[in-house]
N, C-alpha and C. Protein backbone atom coordinates (compact mmCIF):
# COMPACT_ATOMS: atom_id res chain seq x y z
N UNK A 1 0.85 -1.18 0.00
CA UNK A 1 0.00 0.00 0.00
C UNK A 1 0.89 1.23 0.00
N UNK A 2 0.32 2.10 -1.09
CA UNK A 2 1.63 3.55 -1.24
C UNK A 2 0.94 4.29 -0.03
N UNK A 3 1.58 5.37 0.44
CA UNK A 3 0.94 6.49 1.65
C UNK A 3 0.44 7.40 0.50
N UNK A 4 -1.33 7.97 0.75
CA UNK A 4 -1.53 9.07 -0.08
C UNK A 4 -0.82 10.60 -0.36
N UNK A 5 -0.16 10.99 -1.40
CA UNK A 5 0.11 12.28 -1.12
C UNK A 5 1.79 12.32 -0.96
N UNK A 6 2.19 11.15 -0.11
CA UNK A 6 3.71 11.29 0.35
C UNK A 6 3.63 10.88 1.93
N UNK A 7 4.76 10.50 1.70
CA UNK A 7 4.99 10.10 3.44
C UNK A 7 4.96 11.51 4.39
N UNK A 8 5.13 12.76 3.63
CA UNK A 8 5.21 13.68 5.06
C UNK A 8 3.90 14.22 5.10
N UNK A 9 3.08 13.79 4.73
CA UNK A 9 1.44 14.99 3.93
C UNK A 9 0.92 12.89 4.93
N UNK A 10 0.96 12.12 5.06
CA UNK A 10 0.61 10.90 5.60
C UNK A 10 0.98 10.62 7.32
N UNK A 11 1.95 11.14 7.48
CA UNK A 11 2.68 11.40 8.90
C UNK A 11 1.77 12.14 9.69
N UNK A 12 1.70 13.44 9.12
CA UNK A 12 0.63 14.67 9.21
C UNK A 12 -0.30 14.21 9.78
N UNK A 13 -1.39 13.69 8.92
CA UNK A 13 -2.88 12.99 8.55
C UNK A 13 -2.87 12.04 9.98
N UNK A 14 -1.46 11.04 9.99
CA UNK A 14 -1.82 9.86 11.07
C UNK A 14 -1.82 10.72 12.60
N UNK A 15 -1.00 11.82 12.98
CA UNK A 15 -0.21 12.25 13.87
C UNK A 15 -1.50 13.53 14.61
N UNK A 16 -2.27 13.93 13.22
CA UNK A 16 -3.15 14.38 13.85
C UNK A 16 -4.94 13.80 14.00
N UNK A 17 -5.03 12.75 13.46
CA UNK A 17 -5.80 11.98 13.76
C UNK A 17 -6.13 11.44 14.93
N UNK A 18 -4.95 10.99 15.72
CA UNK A 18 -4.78 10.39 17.04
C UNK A 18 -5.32 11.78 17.92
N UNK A 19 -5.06 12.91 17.84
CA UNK A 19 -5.74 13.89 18.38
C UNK A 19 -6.87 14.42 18.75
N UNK A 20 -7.21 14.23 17.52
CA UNK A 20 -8.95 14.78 16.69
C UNK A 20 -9.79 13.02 17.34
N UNK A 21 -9.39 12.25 16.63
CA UNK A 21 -10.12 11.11 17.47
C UNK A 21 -9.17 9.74 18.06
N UNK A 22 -9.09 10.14 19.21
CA UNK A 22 -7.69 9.88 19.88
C UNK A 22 -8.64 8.05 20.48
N UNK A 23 -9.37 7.71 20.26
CA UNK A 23 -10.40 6.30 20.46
C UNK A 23 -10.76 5.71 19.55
N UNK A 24 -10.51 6.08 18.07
CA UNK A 24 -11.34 5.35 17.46
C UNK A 24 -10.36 3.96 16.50
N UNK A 25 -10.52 3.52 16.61
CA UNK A 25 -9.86 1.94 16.04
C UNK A 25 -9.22 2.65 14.40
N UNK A 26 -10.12 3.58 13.57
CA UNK A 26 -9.65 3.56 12.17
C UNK A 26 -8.68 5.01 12.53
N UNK A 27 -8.12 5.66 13.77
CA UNK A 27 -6.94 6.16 13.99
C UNK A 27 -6.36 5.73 14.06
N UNK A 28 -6.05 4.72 15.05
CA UNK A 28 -4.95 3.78 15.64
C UNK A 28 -4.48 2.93 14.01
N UNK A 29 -5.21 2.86 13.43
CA UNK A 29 -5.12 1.67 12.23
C UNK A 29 -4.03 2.62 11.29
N UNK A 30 -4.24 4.03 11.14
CA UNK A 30 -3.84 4.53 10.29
C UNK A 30 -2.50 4.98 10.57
N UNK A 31 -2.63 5.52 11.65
CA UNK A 31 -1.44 5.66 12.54
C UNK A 31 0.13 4.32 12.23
N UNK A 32 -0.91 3.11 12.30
CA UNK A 32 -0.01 1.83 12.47
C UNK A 32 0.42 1.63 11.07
N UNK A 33 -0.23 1.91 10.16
CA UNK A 33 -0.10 1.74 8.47
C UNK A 33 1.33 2.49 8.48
N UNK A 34 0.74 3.96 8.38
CA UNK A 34 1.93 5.14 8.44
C UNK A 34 3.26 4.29 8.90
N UNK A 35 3.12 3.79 10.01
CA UNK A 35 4.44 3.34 11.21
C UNK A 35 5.05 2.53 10.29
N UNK A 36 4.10 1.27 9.74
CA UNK A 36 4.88 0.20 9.14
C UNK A 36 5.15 0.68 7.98
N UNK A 37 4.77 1.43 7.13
CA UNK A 37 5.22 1.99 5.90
C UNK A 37 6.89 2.82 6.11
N UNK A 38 6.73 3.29 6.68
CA UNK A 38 7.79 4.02 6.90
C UNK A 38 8.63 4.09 7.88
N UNK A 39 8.81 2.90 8.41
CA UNK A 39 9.85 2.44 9.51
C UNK A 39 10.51 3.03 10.91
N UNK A 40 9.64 3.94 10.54
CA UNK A 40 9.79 4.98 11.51
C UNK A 40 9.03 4.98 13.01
N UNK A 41 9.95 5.01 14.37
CA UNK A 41 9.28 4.48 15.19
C UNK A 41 8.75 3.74 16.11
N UNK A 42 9.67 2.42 15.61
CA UNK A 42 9.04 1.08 15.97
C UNK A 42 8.42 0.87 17.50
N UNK A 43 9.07 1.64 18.26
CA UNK A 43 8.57 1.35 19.65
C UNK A 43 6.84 1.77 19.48
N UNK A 44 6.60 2.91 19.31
CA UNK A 44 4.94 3.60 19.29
C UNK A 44 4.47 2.42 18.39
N UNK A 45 4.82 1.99 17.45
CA UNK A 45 3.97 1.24 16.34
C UNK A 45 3.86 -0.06 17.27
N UNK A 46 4.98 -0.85 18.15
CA UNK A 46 4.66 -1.90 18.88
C UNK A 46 3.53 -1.39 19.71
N UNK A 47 3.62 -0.37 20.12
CA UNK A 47 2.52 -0.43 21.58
C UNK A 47 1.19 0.04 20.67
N UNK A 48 1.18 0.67 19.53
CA UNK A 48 -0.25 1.22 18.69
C UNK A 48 -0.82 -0.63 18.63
N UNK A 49 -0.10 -1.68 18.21
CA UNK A 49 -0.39 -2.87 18.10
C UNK A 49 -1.08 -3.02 18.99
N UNK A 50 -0.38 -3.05 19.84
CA UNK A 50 -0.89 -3.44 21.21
C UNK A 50 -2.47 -3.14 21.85
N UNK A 51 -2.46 -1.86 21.52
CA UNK A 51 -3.75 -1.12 22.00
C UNK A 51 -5.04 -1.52 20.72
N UNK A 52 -4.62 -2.00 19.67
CA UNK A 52 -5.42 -2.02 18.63
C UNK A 52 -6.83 -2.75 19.32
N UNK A 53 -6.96 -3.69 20.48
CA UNK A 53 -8.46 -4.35 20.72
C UNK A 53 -9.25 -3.06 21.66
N UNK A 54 -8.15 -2.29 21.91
CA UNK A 54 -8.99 -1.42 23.00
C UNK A 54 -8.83 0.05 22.67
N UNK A 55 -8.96 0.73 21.64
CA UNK A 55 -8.07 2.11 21.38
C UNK A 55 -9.20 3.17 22.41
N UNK A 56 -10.08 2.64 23.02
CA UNK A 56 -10.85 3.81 23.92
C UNK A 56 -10.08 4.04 25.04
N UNK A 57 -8.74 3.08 25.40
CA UNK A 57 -7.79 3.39 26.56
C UNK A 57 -7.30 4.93 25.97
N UNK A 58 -7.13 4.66 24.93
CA UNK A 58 -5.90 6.06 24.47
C UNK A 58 -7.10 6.99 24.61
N UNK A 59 -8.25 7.26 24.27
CA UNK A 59 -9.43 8.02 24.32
C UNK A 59 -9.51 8.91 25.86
N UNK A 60 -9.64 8.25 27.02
CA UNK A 60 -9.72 8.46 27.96
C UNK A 60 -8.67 9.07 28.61
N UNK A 61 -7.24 8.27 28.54
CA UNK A 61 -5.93 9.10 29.08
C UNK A 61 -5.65 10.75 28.37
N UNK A 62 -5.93 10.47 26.45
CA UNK A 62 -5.45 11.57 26.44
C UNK A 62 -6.78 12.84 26.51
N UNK A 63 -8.15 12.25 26.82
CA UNK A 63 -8.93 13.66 27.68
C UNK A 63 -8.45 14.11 28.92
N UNK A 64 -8.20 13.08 29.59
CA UNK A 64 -7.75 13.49 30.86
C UNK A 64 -6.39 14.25 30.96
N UNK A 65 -5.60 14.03 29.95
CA UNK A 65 -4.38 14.92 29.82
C UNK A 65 -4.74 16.60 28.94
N UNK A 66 -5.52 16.29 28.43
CA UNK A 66 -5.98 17.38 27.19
C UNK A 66 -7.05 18.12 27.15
N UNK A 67 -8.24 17.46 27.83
CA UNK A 67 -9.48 18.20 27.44
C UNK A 67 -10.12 18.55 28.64
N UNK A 68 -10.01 17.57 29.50
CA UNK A 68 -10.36 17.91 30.95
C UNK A 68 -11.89 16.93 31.29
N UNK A 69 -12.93 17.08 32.20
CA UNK A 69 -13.26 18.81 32.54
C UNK A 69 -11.98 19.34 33.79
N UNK A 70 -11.37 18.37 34.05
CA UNK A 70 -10.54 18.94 35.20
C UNK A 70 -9.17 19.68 34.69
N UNK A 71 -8.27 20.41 35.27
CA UNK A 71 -7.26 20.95 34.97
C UNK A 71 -6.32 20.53 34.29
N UNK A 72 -6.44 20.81 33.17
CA UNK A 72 -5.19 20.32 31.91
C UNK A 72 -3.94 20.08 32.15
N UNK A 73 -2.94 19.09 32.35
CA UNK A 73 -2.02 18.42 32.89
C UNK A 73 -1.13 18.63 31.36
N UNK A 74 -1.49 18.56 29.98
CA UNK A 74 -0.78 18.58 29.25
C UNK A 74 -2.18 20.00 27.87
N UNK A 75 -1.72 20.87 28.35
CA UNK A 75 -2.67 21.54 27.58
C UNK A 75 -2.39 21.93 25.99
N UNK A 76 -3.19 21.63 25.11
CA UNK A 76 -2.68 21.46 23.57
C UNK A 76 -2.33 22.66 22.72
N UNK A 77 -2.70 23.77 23.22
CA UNK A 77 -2.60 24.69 22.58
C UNK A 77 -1.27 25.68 22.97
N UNK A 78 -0.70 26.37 21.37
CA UNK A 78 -0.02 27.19 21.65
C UNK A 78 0.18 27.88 22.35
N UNK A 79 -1.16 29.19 22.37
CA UNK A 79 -0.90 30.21 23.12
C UNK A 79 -0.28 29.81 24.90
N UNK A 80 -0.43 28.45 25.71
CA UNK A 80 -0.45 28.14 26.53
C UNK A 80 1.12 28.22 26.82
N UNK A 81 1.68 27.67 25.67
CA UNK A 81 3.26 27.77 25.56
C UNK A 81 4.29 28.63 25.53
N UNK A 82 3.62 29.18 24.55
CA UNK A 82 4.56 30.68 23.76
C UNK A 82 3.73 31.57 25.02
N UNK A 83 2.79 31.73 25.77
CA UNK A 83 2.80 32.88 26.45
C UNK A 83 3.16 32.83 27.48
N UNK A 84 3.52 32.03 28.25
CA UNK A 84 3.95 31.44 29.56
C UNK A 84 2.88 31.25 30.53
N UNK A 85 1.84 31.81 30.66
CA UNK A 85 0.50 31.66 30.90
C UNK A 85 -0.64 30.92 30.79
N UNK A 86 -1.63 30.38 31.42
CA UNK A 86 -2.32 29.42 30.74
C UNK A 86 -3.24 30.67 30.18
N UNK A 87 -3.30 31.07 29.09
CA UNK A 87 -3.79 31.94 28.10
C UNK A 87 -4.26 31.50 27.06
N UNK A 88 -5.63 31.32 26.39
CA UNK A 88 -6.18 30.75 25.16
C UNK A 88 -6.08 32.06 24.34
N UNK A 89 -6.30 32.03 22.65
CA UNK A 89 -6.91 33.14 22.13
C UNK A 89 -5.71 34.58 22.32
N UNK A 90 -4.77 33.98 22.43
CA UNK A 90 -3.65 34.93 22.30
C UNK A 90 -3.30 35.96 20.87
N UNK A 91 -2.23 36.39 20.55
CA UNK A 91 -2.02 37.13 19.49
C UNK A 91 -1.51 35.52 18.66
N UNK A 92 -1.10 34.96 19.06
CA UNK A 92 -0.42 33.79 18.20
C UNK A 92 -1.50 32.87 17.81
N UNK A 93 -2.42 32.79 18.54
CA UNK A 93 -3.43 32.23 17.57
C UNK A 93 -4.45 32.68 16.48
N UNK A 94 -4.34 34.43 16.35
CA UNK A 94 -4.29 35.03 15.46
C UNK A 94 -3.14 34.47 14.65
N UNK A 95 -2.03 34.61 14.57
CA UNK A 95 -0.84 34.61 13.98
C UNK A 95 -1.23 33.15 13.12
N UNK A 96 -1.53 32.00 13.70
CA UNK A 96 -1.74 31.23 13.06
C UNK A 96 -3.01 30.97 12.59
N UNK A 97 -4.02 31.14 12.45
CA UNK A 97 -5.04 31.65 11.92
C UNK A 97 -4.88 32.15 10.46
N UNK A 98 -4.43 33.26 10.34
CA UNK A 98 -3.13 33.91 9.18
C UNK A 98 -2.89 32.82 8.33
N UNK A 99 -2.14 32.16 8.46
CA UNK A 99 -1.71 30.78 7.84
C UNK A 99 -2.57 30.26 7.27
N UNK A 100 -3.41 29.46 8.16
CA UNK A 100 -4.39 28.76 7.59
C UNK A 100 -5.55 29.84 6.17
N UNK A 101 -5.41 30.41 6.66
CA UNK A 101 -6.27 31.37 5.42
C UNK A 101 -5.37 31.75 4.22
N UNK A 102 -3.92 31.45 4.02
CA UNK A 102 -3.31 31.45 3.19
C UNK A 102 -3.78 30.60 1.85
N UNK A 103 -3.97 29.25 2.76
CA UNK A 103 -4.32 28.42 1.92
C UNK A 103 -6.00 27.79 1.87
N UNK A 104 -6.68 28.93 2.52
CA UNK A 104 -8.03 28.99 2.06
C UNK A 104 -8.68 27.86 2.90
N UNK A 105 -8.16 27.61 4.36
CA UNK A 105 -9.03 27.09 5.50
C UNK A 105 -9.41 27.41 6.58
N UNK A 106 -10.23 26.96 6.73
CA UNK A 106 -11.02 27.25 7.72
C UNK A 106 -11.23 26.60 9.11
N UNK A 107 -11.27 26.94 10.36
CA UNK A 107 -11.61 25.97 11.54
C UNK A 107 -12.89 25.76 11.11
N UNK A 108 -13.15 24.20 11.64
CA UNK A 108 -14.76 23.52 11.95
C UNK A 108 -14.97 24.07 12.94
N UNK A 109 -16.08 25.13 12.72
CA UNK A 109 -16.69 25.00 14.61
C UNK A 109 -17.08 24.13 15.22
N UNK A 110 -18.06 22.99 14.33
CA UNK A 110 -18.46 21.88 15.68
C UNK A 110 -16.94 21.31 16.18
N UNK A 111 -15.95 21.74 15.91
CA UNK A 111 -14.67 21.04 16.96
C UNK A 111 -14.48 22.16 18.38
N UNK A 112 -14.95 22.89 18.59
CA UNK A 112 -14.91 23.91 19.34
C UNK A 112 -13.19 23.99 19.74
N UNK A 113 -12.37 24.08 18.96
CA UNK A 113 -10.81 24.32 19.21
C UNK A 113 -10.62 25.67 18.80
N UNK A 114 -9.60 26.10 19.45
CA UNK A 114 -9.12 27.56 18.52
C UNK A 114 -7.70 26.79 17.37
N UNK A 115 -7.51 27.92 16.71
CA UNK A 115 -6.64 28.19 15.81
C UNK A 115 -5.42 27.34 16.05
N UNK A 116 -5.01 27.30 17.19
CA UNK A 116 -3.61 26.86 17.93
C UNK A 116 -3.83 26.26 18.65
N UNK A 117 -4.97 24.44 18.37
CA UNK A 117 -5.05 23.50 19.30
C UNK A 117 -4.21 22.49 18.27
N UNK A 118 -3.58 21.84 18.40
CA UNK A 118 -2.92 20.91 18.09
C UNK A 118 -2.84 20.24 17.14
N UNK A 119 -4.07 19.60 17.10
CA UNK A 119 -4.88 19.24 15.77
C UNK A 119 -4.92 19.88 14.31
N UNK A 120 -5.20 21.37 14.79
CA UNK A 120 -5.71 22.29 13.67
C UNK A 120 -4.10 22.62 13.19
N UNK A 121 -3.26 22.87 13.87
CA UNK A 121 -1.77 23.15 13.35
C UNK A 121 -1.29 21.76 12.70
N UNK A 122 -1.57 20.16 13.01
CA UNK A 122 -1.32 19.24 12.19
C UNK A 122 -2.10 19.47 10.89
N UNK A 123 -2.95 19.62 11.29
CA UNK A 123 -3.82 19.66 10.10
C UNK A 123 -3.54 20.43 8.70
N UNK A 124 -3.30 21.77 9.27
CA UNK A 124 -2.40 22.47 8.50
C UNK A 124 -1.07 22.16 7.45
N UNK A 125 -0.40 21.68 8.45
CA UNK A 125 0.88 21.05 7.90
C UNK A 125 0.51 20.15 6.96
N UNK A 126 -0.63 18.90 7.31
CA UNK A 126 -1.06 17.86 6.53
C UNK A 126 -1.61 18.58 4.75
N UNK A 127 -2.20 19.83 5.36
CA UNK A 127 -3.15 20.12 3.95
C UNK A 127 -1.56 20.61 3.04
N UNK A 128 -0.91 21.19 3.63
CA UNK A 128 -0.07 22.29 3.07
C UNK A 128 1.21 20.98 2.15
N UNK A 129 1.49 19.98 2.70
CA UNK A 129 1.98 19.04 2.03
C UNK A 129 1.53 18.26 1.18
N UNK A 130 0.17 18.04 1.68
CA UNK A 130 -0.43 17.09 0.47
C UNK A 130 -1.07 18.22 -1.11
N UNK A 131 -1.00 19.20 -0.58
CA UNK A 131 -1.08 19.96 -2.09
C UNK A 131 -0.22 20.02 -2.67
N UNK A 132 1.15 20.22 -2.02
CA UNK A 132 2.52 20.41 -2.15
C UNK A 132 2.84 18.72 -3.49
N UNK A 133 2.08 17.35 -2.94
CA UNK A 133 2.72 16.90 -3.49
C UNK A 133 1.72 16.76 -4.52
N UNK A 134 0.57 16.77 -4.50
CA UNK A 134 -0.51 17.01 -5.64
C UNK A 134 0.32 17.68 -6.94
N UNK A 135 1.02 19.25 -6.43
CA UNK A 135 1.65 20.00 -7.31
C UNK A 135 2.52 19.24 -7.56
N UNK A 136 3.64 18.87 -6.94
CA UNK A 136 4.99 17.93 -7.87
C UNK A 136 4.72 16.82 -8.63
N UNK A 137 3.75 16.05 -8.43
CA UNK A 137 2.92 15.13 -9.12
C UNK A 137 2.33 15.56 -10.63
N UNK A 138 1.86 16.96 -10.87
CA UNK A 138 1.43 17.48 -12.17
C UNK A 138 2.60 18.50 -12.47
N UNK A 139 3.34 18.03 -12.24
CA UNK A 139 5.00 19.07 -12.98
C UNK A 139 5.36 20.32 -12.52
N UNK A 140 4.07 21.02 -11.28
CA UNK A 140 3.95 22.34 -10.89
C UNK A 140 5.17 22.48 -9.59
N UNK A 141 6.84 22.41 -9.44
CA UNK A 141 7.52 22.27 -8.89
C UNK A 141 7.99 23.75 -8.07
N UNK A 142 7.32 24.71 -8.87
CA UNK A 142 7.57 26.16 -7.93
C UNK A 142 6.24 25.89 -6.81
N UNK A 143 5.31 25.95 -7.77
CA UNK A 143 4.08 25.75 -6.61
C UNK A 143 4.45 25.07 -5.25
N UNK A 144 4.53 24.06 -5.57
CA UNK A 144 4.96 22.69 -4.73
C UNK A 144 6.19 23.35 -3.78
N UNK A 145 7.00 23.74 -3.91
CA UNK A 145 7.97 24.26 -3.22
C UNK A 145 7.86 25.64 -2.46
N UNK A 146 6.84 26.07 -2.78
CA UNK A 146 6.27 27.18 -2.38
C UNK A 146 5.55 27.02 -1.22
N UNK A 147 4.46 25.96 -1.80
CA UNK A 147 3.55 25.38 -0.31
C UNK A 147 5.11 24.60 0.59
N UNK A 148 5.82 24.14 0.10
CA UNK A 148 7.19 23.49 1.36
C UNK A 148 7.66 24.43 2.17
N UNK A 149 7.56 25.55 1.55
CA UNK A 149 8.56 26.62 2.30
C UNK A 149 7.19 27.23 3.58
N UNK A 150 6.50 27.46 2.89
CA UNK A 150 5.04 27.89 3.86
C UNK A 150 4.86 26.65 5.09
N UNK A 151 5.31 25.05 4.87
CA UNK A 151 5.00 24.52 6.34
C UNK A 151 6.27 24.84 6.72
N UNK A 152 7.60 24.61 6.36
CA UNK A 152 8.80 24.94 6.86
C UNK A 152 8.59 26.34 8.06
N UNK A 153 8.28 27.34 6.93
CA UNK A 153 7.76 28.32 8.30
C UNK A 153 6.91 28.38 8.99
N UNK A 154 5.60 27.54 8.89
CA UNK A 154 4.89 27.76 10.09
C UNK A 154 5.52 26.90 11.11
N UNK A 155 6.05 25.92 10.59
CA UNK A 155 7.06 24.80 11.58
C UNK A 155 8.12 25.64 12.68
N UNK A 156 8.87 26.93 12.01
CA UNK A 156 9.39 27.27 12.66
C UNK A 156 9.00 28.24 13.20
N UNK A 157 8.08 29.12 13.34
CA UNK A 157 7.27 30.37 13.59
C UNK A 157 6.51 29.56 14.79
N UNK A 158 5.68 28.52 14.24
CA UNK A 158 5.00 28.08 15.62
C UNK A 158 5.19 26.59 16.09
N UNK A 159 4.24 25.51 15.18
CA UNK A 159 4.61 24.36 16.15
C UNK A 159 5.70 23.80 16.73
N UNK A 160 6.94 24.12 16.07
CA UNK A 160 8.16 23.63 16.23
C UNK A 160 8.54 23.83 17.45
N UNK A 161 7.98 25.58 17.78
CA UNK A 161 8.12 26.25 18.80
C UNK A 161 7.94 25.52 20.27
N UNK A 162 6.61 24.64 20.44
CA UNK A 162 6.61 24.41 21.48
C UNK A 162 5.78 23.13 21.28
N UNK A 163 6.36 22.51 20.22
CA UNK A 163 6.02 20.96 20.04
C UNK A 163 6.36 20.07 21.52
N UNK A 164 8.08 20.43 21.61
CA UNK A 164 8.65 19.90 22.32
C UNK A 164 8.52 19.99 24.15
N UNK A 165 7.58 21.10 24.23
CA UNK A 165 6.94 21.41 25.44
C UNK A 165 5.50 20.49 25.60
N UNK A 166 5.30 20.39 24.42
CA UNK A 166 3.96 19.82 24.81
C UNK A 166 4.01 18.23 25.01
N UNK A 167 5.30 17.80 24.00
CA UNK A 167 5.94 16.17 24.21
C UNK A 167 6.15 15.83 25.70
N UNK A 168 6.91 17.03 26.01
CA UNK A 168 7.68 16.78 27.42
C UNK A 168 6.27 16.70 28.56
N UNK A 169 5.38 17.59 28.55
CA UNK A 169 4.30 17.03 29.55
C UNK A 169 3.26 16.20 29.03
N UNK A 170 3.31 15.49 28.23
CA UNK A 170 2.78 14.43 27.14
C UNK A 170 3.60 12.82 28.09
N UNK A 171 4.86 13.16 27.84
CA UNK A 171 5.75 12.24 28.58
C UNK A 171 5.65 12.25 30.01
N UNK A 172 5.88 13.10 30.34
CA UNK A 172 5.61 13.42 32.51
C UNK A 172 4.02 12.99 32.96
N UNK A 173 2.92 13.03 32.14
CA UNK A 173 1.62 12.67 32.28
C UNK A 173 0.87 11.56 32.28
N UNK A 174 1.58 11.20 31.41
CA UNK A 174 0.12 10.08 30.26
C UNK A 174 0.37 8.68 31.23
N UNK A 175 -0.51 8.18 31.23
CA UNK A 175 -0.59 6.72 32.02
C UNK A 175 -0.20 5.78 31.08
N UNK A 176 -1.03 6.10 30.00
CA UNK A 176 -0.41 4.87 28.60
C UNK A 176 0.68 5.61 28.20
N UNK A 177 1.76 3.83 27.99
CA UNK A 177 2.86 4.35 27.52
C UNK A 177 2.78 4.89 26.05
N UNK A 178 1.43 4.07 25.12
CA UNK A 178 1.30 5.15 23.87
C UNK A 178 1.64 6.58 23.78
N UNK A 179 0.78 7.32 24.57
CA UNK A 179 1.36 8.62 24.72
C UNK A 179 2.38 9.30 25.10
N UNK A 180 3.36 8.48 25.96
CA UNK A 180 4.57 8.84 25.99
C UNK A 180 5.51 8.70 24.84
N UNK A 181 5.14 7.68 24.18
CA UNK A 181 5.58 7.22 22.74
C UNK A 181 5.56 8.42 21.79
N UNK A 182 3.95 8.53 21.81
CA UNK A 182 3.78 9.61 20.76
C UNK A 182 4.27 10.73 20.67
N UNK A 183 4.34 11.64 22.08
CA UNK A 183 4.94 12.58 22.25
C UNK A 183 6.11 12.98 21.95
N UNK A 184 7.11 11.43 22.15
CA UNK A 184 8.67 11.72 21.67
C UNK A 184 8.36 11.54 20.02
N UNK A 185 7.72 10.73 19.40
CA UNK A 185 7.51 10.55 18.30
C UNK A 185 7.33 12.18 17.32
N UNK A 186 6.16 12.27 18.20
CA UNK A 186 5.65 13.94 17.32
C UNK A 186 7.01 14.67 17.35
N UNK A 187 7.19 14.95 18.42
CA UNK A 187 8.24 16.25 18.21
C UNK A 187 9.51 15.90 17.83
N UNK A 188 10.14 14.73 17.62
CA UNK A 188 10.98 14.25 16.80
C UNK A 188 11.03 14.62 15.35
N UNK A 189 9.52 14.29 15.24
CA UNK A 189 9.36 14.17 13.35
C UNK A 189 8.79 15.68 13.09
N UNK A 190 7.73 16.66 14.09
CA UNK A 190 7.95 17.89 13.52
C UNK A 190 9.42 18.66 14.03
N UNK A 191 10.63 18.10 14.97
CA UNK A 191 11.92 18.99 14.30
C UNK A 191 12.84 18.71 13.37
N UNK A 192 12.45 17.58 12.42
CA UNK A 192 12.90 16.92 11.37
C UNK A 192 12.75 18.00 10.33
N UNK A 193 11.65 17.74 10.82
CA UNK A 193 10.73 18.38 9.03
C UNK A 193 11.19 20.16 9.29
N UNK A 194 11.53 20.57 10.02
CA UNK A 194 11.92 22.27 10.33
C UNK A 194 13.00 21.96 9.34
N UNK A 195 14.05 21.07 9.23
CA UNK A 195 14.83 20.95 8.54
C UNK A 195 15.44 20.46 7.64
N UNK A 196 14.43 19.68 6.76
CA UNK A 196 14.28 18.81 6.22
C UNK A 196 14.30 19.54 4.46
């Protein structure tokens, strides 16, 4: 099975899936595809195995790390990072907001997230690559390199920024070792791609 789009526009897709629906069996599945396709990983892809009869474990740990209703232990959003504050709705989630309208998207409201929840910045990255390879695919190689340079900088402007903050209490938190997995996983592969 090829990855749609490219392995980094597929990484994207699996990495923020687990987010958006962090329980549902056809995350975990996709997630595990990604893993074995691209060798990348192996520890998270053993334990994604692992969890495959029960993926509502990962459901539950990472609300309780992420969504609450009780006090966010690993909170997903930027502004939380970059402001030192637990602060939603900052200037930086304007800032990234910006971005996303570059390339003509939009937040879902029924997700009730802002701009700079986790998800919506994978997501980003995901759209901004898989057009990227859409374009190199029909010969359009400025285009295509154009949308590269646009995740490159939002990579380094924001998630990159405090990927690795959010890994690190991702790691200090999570009960399943999945999520400790993932966390080193994510911010591994978005400070790759800053430089890639």
């Amino acid at each position: 099975m090829s990855l749609p789009f490219g392995a980094q526009a597929a990484h994207y897709q699996a990495f923020k899936d687990m987010v958006f629906q962090p329980g549902l069996a056809k995350s975990l599945d996709a997630l595990i595809a990604v893993l074995e396709q691209s060798g990348l990983y192996p520890e998270l892809l053993a334990e994604a195995r692992t969890l495959r009869p029960e993926p509502q474990r990962l459901e539950y740990d990472f609300n309780r790390m992420c969504i609450g209703p009780y006090r966010l232990t690993v909170p997903p959003y930027e502004s939380v990072y970059r402001s030192g504050k637990s602060v939603l709705n900052s200037h930086h989630t304007v800032d990234v907001h910006a971005y996303y309208q570059q390339l003509g998207l939009t937040i879902e409201p029924r997700f009730n997230e802002p701009a700079d929840y986790i998800g919506n910045e994978l997501e980003f990255l995901y759209c901004a690559s898989a057009l990227a390879s859409e374009h190199r695919r029909a010969g359009h190689d400025e285009v295509a390199e154009e949308l590269d340079q646009l995740a490159r900088q939002f990579l380094t402007e924001h998630l990159g920024l405090w990927c690795g903050d959010f890994a690190d209490k991702m790691v200090a938190n999570a009960r399943e070792p999945f999520w400790r997995l993932y966390g080193v996983a994510l911010n591994h592969y978005v400070q790759s791609q800053m430089t890639h």
